[in-house]
C-alpha atoms as a PDB file:
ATOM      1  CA  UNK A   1       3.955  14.952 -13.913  1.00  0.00           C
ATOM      2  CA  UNK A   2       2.500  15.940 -10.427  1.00  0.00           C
ATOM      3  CA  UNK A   3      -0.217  16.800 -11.645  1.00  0.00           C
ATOM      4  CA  UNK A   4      -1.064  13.650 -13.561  1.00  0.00           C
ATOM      5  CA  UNK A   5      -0.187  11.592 -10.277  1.00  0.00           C
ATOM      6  CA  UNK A   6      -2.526  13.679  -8.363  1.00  0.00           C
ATOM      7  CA  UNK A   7      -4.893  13.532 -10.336  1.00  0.00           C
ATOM      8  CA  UNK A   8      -5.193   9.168 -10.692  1.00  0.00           C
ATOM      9  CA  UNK A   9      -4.439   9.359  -6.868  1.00  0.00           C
ATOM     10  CA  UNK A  10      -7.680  11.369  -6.953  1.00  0.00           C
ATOM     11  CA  UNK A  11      -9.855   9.225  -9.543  1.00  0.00           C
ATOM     12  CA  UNK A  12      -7.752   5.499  -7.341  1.00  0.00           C
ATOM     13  CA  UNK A  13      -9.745   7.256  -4.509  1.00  0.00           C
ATOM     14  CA  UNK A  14     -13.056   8.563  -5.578  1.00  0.00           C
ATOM     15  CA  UNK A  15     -13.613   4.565  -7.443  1.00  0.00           C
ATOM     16  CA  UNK A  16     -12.359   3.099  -3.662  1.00  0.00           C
ATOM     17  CA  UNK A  17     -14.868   5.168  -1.873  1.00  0.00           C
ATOM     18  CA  UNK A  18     -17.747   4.675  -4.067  1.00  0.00           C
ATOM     19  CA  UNK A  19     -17.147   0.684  -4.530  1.00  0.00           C
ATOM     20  CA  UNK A  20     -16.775   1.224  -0.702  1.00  0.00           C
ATOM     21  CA  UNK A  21     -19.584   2.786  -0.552  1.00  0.00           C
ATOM     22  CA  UNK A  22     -21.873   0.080  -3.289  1.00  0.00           C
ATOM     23  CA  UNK A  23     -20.550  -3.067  -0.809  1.00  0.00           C
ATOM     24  CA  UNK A  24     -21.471  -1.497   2.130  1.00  0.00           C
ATOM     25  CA  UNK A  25     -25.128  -1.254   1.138  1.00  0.00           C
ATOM     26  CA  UNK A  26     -24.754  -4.872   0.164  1.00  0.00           C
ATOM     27  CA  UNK A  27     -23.827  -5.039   4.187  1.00  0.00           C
ATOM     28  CA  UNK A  28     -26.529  -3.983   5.430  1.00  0.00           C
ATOM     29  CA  UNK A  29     -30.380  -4.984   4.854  1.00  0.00           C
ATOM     30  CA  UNK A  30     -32.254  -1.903   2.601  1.00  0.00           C
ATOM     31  CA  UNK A  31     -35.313  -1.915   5.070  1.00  0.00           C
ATOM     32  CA  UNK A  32     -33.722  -1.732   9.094  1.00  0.00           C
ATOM     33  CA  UNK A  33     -30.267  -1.321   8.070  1.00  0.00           C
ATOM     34  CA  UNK A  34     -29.540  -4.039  10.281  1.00  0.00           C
ATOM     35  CA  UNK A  35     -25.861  -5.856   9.393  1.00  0.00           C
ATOM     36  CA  UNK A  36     -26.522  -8.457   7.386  1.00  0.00           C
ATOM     37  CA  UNK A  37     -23.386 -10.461   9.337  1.00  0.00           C
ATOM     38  CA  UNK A  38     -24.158 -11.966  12.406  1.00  0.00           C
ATOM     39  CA  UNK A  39     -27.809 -12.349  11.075  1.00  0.00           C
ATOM     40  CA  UNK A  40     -26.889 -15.048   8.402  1.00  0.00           C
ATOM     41  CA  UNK A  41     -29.196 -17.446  10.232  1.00  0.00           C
ATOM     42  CA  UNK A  42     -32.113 -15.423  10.143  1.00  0.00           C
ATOM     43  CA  UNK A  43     -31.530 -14.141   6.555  1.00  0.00           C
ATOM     44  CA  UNK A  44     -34.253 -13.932   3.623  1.00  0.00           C
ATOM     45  CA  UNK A  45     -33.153 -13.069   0.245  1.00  0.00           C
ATOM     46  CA  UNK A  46     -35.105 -11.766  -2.513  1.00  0.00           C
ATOM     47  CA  UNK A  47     -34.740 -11.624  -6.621  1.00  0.00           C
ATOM     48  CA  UNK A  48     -36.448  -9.198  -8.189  1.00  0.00           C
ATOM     49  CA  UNK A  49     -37.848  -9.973 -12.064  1.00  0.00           C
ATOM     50  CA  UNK A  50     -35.693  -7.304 -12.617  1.00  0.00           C
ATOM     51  CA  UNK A  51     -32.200  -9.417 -11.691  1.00  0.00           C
ATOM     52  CA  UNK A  52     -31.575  -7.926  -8.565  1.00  0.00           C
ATOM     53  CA  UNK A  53     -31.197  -8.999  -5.600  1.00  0.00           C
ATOM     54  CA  UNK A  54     -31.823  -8.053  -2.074  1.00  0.00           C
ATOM     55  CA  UNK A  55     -30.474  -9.649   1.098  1.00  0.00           C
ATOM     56  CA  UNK A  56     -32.624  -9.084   4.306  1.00  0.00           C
ATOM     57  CA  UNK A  57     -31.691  -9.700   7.845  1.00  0.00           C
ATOM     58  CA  UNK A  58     -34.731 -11.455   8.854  1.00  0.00           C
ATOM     59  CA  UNK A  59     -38.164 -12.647   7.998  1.00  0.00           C
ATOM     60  CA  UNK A  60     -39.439  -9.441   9.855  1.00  0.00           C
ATOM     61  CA  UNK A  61     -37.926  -7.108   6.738  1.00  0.00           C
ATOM     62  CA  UNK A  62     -38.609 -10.115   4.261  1.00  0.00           C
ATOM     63  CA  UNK A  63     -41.270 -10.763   4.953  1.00  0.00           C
ATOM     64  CA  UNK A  64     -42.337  -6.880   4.754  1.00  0.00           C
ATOM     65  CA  UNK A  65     -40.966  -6.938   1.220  1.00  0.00           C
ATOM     66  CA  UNK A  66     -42.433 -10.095  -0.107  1.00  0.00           C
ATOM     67  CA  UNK A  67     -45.679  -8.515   0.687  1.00  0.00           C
ATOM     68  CA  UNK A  68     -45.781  -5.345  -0.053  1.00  0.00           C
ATOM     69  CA  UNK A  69     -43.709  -5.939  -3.435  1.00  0.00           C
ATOM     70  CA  UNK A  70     -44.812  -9.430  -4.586  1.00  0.00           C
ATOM     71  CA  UNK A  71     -45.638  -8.535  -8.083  1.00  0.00           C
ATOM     72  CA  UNK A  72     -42.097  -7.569  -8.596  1.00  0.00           C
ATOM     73  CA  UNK A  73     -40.570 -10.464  -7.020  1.00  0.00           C
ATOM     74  CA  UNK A  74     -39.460 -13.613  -8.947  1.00  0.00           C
ATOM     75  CA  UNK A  75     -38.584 -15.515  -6.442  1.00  0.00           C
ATOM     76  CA  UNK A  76     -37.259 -15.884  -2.294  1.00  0.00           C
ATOM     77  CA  UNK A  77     -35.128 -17.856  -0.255  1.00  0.00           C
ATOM     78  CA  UNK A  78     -35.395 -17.886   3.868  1.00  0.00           C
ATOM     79  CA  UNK A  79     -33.016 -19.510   6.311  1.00  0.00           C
ATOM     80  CA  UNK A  80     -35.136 -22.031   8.188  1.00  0.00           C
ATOM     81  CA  UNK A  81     -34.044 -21.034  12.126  1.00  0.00           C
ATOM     82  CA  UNK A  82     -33.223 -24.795  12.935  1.00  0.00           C
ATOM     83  CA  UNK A  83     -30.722 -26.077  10.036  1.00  0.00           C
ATOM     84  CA  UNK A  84     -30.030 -22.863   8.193  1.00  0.00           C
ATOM     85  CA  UNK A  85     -30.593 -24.595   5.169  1.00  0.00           C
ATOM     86  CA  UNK A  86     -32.295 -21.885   2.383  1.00  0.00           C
ATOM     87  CA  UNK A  87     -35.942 -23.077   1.460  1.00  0.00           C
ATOM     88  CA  UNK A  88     -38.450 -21.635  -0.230  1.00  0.00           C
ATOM     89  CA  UNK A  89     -40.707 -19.095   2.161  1.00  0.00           C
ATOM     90  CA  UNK A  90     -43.649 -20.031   0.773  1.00  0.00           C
ATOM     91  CA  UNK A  91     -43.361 -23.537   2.429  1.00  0.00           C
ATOM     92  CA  UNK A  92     -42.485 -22.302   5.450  1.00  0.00           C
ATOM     93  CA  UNK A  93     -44.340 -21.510   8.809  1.00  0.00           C
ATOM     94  CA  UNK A  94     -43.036 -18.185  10.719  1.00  0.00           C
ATOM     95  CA  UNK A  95     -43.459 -18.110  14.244  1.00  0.00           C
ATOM     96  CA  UNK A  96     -44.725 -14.120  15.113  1.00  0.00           C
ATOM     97  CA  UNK A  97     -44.044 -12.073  18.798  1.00  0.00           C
ATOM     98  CA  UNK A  98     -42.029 -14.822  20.488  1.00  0.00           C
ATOM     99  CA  UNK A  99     -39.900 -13.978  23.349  1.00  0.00           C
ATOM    100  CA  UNK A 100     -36.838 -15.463  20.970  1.00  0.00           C
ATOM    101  CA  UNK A 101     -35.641 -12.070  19.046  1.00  0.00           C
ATOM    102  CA  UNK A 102     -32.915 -13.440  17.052  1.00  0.00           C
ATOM    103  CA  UNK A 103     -32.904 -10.028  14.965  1.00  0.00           C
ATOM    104  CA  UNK A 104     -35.573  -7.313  14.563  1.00  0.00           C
ATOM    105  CA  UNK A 105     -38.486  -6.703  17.188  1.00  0.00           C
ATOM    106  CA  UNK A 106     -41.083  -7.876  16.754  1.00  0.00           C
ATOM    107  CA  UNK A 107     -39.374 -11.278  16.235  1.00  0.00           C
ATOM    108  CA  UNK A 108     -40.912 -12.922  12.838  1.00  0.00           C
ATOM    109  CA  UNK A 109     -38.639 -16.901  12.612  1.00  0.00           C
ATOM    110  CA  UNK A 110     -39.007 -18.968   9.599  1.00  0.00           C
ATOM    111  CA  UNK A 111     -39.228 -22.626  10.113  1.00  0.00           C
ATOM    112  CA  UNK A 112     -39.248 -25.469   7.313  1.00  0.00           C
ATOM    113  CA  UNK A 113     -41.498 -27.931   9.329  1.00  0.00           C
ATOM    114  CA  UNK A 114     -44.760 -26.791  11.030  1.00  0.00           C
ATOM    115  CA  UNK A 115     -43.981 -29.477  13.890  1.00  0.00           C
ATOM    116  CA  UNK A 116     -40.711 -27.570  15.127  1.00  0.00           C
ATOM    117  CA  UNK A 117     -42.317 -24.173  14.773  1.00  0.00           C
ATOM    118  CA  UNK A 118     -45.322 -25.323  16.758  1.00  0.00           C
ATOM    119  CA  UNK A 119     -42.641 -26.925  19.410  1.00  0.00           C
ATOM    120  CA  UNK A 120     -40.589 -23.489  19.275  1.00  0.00           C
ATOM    121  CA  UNK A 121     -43.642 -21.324  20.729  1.00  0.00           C
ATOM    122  CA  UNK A 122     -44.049 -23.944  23.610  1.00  0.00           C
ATOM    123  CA  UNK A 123     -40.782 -23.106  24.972  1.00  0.00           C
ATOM    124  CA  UNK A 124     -40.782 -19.202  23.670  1.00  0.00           C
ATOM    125  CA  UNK A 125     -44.305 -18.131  23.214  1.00  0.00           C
ATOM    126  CA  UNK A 126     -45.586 -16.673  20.072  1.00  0.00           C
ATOM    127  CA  UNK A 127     -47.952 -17.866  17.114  1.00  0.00           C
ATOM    128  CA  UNK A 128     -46.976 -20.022  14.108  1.00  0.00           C
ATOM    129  CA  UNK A 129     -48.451 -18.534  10.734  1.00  0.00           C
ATOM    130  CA  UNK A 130     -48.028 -20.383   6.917  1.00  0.00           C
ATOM    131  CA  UNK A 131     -46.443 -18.014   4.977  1.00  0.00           C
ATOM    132  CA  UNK A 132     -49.766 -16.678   3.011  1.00  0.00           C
ATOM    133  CA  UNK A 133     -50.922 -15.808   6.779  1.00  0.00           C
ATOM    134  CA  UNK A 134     -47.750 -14.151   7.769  1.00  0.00           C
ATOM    135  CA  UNK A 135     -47.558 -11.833   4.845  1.00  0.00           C
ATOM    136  CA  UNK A 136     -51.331 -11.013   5.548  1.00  0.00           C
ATOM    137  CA  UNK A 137     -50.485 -10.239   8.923  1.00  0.00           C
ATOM    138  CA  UNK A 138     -46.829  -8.445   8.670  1.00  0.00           C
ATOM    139  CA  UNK A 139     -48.672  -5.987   6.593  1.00  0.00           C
ATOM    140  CA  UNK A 140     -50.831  -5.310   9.302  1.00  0.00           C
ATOM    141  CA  UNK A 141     -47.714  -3.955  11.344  1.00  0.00           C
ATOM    142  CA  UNK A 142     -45.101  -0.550  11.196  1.00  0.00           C
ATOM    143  CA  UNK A 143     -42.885  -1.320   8.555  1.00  0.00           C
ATOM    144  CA  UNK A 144     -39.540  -0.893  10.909  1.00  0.00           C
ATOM    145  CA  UNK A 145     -39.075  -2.421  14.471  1.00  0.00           C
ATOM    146  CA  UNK A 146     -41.309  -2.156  17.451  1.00  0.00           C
ATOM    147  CA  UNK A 147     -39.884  -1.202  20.874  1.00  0.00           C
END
């Protein structure tokens, strides 16, 4: 009978640690390993044609992802840094090296209108890209932060 109980007690705590284990990579984003809370503003989310999903922290990691990986991406979602609504990234203008760094370094913001990212860089620096420009140049970058 001992036995038996020590024995689920062990199997109760090897599933606990390894669904511990599964969520906490859920916590984090798979590139920086950045928490994903406190960064829910900046946040860009990927599906995969596979199903999965991946939550980033930022546009700096999704944007890192969504270009090095777009043929096995179905689609994206990024938080635009005014409303925090989800849009899609590919209608959005990113705002690159501002003196604004909401998450990783170098600071890469997503904004749904061009007008607000353009009015963002007059009060913290930086360059506004479209999204096809902003993959281009996030490739051209070290795939973790800069210090």
């Amino acid at each position: 009978m001992r036995k038996r109980f020590l024995y689920c007690f062990v199997v109760i705590l090897c599933v606990a640690v390894v669904s511990g284990a599964a969520y906490a990579a859920f916590d984090k984003c798979h590139l920086c390993g950045m928490k994903i809370e406190g960064n829910e503003n900046t946040a860009y989310e990927i599906q995969y044609k596979d199903g999965k999903t991946a939550t980033l922290c930022c546009p700096h990691c999704g944007l890192w992802v969504h270009a090095s990986d777009k043929d096995s991406i179905k689609e994206a979602r990024a938080r635009d840094f005014i409303s925090g609504e989800w849009m899609d990234p590919s209608k959005m203008y990113f705002v690159f090296k501002s003196k604004a760094i909401p998450a990783c370094a170098p600071s890469w913001i997503a904004f749904g209108k061009k007008s607000e990212a353009e009015s963002f860089v007059k009060g913290f620096g930086g360059k506004v890209y479209s999204f096809s420009e902003a993959t281009k140049e996030r490739l051209k970058h070290p795939k973790g932060m800069e210090m």
